[in-house]
Protein backbone atom coordinates (compact mmCIF):
# COMPACT_ATOMS: atom_id res chain seq x y z
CA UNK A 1 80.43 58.41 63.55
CA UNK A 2 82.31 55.34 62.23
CA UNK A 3 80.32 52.27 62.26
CA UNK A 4 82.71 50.38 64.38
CA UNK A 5 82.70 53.54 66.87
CA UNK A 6 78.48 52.73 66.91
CA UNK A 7 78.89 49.20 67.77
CA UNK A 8 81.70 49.60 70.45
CA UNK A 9 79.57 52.23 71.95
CA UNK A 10 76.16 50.09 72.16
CA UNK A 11 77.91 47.55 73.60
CA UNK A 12 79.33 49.59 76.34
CA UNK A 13 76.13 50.68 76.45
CA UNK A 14 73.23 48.63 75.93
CA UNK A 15 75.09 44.80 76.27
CA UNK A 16 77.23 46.05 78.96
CA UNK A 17 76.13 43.34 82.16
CA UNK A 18 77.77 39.76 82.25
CA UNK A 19 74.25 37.90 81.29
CA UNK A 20 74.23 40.01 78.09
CA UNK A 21 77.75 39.35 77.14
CA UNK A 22 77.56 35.20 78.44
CA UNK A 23 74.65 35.57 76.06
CA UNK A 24 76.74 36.93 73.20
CA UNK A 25 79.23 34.61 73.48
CA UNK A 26 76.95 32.19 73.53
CA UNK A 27 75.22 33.24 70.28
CA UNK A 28 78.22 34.04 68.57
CA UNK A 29 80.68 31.61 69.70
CA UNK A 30 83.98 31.75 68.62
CA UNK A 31 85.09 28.61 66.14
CA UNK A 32 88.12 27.83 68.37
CA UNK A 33 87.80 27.48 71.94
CA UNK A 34 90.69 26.25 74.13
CA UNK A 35 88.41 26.13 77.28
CA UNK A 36 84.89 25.20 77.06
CA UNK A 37 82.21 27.96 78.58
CA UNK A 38 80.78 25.67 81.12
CA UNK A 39 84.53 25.16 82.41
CA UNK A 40 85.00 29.11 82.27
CA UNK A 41 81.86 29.61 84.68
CA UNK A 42 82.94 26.62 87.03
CA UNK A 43 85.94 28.32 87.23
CA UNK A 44 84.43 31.44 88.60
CA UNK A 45 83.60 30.12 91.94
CA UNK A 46 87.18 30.03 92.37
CA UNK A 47 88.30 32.52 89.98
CA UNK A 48 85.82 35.12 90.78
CA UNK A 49 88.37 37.83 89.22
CA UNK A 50 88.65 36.17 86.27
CA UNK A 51 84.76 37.43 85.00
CA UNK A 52 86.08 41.29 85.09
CA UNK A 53 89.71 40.96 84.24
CA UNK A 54 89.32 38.67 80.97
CA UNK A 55 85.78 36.74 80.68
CA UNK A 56 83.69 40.16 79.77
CA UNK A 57 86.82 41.84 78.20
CA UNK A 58 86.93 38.79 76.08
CA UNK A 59 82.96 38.59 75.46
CA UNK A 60 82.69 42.10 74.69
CA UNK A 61 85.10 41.85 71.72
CA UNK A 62 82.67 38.89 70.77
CA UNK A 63 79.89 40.92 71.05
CA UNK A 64 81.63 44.05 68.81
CA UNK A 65 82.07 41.34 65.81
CA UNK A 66 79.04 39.86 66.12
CA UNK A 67 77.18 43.31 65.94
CA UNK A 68 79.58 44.38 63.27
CA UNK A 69 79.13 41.76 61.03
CA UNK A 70 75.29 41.04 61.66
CA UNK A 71 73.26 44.32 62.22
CA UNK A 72 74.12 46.34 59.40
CA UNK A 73 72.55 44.28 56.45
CA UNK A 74 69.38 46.53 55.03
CA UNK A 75 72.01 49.29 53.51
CA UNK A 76 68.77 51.49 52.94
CA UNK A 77 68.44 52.41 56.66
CA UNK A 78 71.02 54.48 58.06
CA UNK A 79 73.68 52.66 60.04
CA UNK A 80 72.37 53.97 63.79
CA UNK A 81 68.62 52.57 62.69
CA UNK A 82 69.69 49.35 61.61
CA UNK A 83 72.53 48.84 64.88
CA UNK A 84 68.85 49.74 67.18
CA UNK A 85 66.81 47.36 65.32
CA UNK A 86 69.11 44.75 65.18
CA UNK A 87 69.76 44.93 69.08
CA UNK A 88 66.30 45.10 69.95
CA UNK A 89 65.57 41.91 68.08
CA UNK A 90 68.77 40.56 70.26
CA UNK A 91 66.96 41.70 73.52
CA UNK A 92 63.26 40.76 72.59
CA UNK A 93 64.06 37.28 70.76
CA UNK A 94 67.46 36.17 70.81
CA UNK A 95 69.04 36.69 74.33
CA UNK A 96 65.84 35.11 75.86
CA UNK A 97 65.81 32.09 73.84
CA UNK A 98 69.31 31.85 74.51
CA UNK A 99 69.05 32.19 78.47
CA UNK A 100 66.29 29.60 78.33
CA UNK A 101 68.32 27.09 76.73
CA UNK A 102 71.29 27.37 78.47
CA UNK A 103 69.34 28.06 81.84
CA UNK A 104 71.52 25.67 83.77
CA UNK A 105 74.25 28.14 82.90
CA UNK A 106 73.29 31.36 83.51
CA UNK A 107 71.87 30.32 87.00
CA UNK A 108 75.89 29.23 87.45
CA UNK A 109 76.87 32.74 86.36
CA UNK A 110 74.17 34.61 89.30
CA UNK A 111 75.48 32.13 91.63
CA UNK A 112 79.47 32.96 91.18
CA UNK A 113 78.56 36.37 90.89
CA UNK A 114 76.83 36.56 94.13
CA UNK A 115 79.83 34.66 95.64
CA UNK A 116 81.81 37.05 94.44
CA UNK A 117 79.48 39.92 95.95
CA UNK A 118 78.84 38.34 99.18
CA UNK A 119 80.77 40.45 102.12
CA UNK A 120 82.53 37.11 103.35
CA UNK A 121 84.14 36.63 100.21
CA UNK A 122 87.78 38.06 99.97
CA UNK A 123 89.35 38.07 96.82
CA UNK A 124 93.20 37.80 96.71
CA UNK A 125 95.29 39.56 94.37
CA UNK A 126 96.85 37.72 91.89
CA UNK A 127 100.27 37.32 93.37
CA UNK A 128 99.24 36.98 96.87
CA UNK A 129 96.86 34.35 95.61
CA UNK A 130 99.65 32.42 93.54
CA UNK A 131 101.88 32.64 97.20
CA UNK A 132 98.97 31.13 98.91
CA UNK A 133 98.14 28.23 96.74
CA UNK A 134 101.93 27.32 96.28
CA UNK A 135 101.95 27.14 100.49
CA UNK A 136 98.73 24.75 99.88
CA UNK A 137 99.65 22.81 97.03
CA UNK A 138 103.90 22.84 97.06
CA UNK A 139 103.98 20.57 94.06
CA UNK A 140 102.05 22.65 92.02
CA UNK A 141 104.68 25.58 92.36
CA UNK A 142 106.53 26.40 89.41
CA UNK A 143 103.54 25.21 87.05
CA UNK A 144 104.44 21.90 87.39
């Protein structure tokens, strides 16, 4: 198995829930940004689809460099032992220290994703919610 076939696998796998990849993206965040993460979470409480259909989609390709480039540095272990080793120190040091330091944060993520769970919450599709907001807000209409 091709290293890059490992790494896409364990994150499927093992990084695979949004506080893992928020944490990734954290960690490894990308040099340009045109939207600022706190800005992407705030968003979600609107935007609840927005965390499945590009947010983690988006974070797990973060997450597949970041392993790729980082976890496969002692060449004398085999490629699957040094992938494991590399995301346990990620789940025993680095994710936690992460999470604590951007606390404020992740406690934003549990609370749009609970909003987004809750049975009261109704999610519109994308075009249906575009039609709604353009009866709302008539000047925005035609991205004006």
């Amino acid at each position: 198995m091709s290293r890059i076939e490992l790494v896409k696998g364990a994150v499927n796998e093992q990084l695979n829930d949004s506080y893992d990849l928020l944490a990734m993206r954290l960690l490894f965040a990308p040099e340009y940004v045109v939207v600022n993460i706190q800005k992407e979470i705030k968003d979600l409480y609107v935007y609840p689809e927005r965390l499945e259909s590009s947010y983690c989609d988006e974070w797990r390709a973060i997450a597949t460099r970041a392993l790729f480039r980082n976890a496969f540095g002692e060449h004398w272990r085999s490629d699957e032992e040094n992938l494991q080793r590399y995301l346990n120190y990620l789940r025993r040091q680095a994710i936690p220290k992460c999470v604590h330091q951007n606390v404020k944060l992740f406690r934003m993520l549990g609370e749009a994703l609970a909003i987004a769970c809750s049975d009261n919450t109704i999610a519109f599709p994308d075009r249906q919610r575009q039609a709604l907001i353009n009866i709302i807000w008539p000047e925005k209409a035609g991205g004006k």
